[in-house]
N, C-alpha and C. Protein backbone atom coordinates (compact mmCIF):
# COMPACT_ATOMS: atom_id res chain seq x y z
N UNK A 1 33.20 111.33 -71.09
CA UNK A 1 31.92 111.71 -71.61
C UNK A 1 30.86 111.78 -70.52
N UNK A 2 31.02 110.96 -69.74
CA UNK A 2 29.86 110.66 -68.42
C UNK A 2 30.11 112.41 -68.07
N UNK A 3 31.27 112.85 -67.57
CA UNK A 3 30.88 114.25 -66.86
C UNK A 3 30.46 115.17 -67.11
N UNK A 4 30.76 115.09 -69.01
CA UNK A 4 30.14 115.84 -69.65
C UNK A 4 28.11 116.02 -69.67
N UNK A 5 28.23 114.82 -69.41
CA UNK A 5 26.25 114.53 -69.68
C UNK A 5 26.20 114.98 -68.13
N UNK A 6 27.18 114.79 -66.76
CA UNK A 6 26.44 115.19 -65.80
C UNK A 6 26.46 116.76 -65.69
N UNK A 7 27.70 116.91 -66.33
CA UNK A 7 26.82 118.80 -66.39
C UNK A 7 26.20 119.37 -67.13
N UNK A 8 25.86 119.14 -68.01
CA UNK A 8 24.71 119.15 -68.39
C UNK A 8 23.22 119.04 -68.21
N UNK A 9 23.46 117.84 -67.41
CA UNK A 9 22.08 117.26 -66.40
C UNK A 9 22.21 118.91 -65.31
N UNK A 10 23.05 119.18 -64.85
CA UNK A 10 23.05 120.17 -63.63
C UNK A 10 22.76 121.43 -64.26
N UNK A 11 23.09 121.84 -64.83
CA UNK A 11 22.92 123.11 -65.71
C UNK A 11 21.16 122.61 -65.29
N UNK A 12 20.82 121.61 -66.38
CA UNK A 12 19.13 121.54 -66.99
C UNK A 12 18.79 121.82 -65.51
N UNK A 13 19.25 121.11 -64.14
CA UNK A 13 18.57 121.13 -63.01
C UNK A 13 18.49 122.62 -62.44
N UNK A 14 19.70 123.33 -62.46
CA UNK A 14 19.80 124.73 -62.21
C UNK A 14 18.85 125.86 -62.59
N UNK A 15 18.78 125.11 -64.26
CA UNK A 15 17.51 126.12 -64.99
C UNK A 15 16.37 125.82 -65.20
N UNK A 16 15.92 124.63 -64.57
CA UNK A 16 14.13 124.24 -64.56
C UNK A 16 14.30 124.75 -62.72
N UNK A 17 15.01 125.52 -62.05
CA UNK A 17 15.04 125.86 -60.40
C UNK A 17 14.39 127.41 -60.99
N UNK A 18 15.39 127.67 -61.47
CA UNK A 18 15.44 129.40 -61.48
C UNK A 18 14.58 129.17 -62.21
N UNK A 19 13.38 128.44 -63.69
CA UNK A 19 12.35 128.77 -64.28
C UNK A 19 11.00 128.75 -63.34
N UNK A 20 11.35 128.10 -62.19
CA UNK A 20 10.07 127.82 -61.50
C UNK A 20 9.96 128.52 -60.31
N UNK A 21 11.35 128.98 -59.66
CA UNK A 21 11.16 129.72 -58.87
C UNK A 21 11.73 131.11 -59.05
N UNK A 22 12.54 131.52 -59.86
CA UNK A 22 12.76 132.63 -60.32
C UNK A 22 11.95 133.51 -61.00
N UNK A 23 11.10 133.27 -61.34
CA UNK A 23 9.89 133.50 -61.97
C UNK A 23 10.80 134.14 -63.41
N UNK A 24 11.66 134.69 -63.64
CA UNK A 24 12.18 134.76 -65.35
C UNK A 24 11.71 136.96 -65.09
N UNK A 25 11.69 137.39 -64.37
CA UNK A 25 10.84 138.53 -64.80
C UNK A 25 9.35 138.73 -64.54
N UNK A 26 9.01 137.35 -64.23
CA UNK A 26 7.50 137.79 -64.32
C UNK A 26 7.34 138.39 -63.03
N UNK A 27 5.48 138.64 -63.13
CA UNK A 27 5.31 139.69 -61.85
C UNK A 27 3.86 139.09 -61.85
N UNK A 28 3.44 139.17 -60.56
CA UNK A 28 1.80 138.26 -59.91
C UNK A 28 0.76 139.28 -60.74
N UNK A 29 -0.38 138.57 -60.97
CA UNK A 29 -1.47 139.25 -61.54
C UNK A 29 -1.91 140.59 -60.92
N UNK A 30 -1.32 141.14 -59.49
CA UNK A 30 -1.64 142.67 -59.40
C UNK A 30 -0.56 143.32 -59.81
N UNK A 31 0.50 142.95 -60.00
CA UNK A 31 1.50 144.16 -60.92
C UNK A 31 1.45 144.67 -62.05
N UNK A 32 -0.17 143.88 -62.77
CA UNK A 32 -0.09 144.56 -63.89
C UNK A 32 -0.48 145.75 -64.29
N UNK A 33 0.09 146.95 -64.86
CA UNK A 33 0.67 148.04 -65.07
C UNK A 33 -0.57 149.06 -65.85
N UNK A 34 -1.32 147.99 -66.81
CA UNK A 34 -2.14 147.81 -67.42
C UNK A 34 -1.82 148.38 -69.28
N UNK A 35 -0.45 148.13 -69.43
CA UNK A 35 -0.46 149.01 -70.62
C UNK A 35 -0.93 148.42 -71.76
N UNK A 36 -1.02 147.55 -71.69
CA UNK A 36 -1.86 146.58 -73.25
C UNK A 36 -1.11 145.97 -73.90
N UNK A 37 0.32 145.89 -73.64
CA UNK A 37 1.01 145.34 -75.19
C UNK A 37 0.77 144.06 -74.89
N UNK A 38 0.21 143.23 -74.20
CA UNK A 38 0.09 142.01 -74.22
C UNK A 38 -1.15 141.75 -74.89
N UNK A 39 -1.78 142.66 -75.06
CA UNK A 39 -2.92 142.19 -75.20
C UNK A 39 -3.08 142.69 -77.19
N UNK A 40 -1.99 143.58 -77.11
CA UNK A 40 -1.83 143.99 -78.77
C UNK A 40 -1.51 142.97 -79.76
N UNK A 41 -0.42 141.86 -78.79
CA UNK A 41 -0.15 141.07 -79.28
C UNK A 41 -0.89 139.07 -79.30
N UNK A 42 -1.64 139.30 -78.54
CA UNK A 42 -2.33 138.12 -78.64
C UNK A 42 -3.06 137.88 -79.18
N UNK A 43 -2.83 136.48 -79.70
CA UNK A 43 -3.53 135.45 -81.09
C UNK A 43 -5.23 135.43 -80.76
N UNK A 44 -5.44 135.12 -79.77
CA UNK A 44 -7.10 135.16 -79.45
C UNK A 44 -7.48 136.30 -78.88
N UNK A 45 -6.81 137.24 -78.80
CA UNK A 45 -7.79 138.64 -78.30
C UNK A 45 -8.52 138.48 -76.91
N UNK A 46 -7.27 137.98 -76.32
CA UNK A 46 -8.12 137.87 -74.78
C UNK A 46 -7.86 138.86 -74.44
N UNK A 47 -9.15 139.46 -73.64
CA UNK A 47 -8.77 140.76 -72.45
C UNK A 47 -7.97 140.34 -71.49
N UNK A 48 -7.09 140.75 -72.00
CA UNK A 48 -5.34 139.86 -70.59
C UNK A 48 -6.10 140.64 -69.71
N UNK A 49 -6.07 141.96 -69.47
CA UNK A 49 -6.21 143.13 -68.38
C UNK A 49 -7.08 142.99 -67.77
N UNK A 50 -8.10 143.12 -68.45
CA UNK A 50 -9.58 142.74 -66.95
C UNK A 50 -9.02 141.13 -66.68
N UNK A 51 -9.00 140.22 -67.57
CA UNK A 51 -8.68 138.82 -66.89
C UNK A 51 -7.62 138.80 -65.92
N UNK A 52 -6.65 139.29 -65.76
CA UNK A 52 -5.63 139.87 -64.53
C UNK A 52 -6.64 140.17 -63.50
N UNK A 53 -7.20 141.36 -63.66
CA UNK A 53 -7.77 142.17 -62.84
C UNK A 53 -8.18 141.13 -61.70
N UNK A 54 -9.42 140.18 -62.66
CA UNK A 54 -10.49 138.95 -61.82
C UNK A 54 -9.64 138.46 -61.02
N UNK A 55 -8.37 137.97 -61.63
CA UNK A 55 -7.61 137.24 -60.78
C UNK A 55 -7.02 137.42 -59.50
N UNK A 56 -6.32 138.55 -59.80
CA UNK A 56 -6.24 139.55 -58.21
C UNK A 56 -6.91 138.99 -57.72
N UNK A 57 -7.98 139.85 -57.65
CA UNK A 57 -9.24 139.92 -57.15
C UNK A 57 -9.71 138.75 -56.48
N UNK A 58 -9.92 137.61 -57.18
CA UNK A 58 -10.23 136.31 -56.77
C UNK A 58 -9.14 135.61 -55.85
N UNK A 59 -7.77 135.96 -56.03
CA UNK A 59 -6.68 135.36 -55.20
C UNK A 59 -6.03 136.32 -53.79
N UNK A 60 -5.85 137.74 -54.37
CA UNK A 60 -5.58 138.63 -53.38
C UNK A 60 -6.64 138.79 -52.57
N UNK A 61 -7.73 138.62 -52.78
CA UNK A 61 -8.97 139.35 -52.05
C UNK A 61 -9.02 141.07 -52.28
């Protein structure tokens, strides 16, 4: 049973690696594309897009 829980433990370690440095797909606040579906779909109606934008902006220069 022990080896069983340690792979398991390794797996979890493998995939909190690749969640943090793999980024999963994502892409830095200037790749955004600007098409809106993020923003079609969000609960508070944030302007994802200009809020991206600032960010660039503020981090890329």
């Amino acid at each position: 049973m022990d080896q069983l829980q340690d792979k398991r433990r390794s797996n979890c370690t493998v995939h909190q690696k690749e969640w943090l440095v793999g980024k999963h797909g994502r892409k830095s606040a200037n790749e955004c594309v600007k098409c809106g579906k993020c923003e079609e779909v969000c609960p508070q109606h944030i302007k994802i897009r200009d809020e991206l934008e600032k960010v660039a902006a503020e981090l890329l220069g």
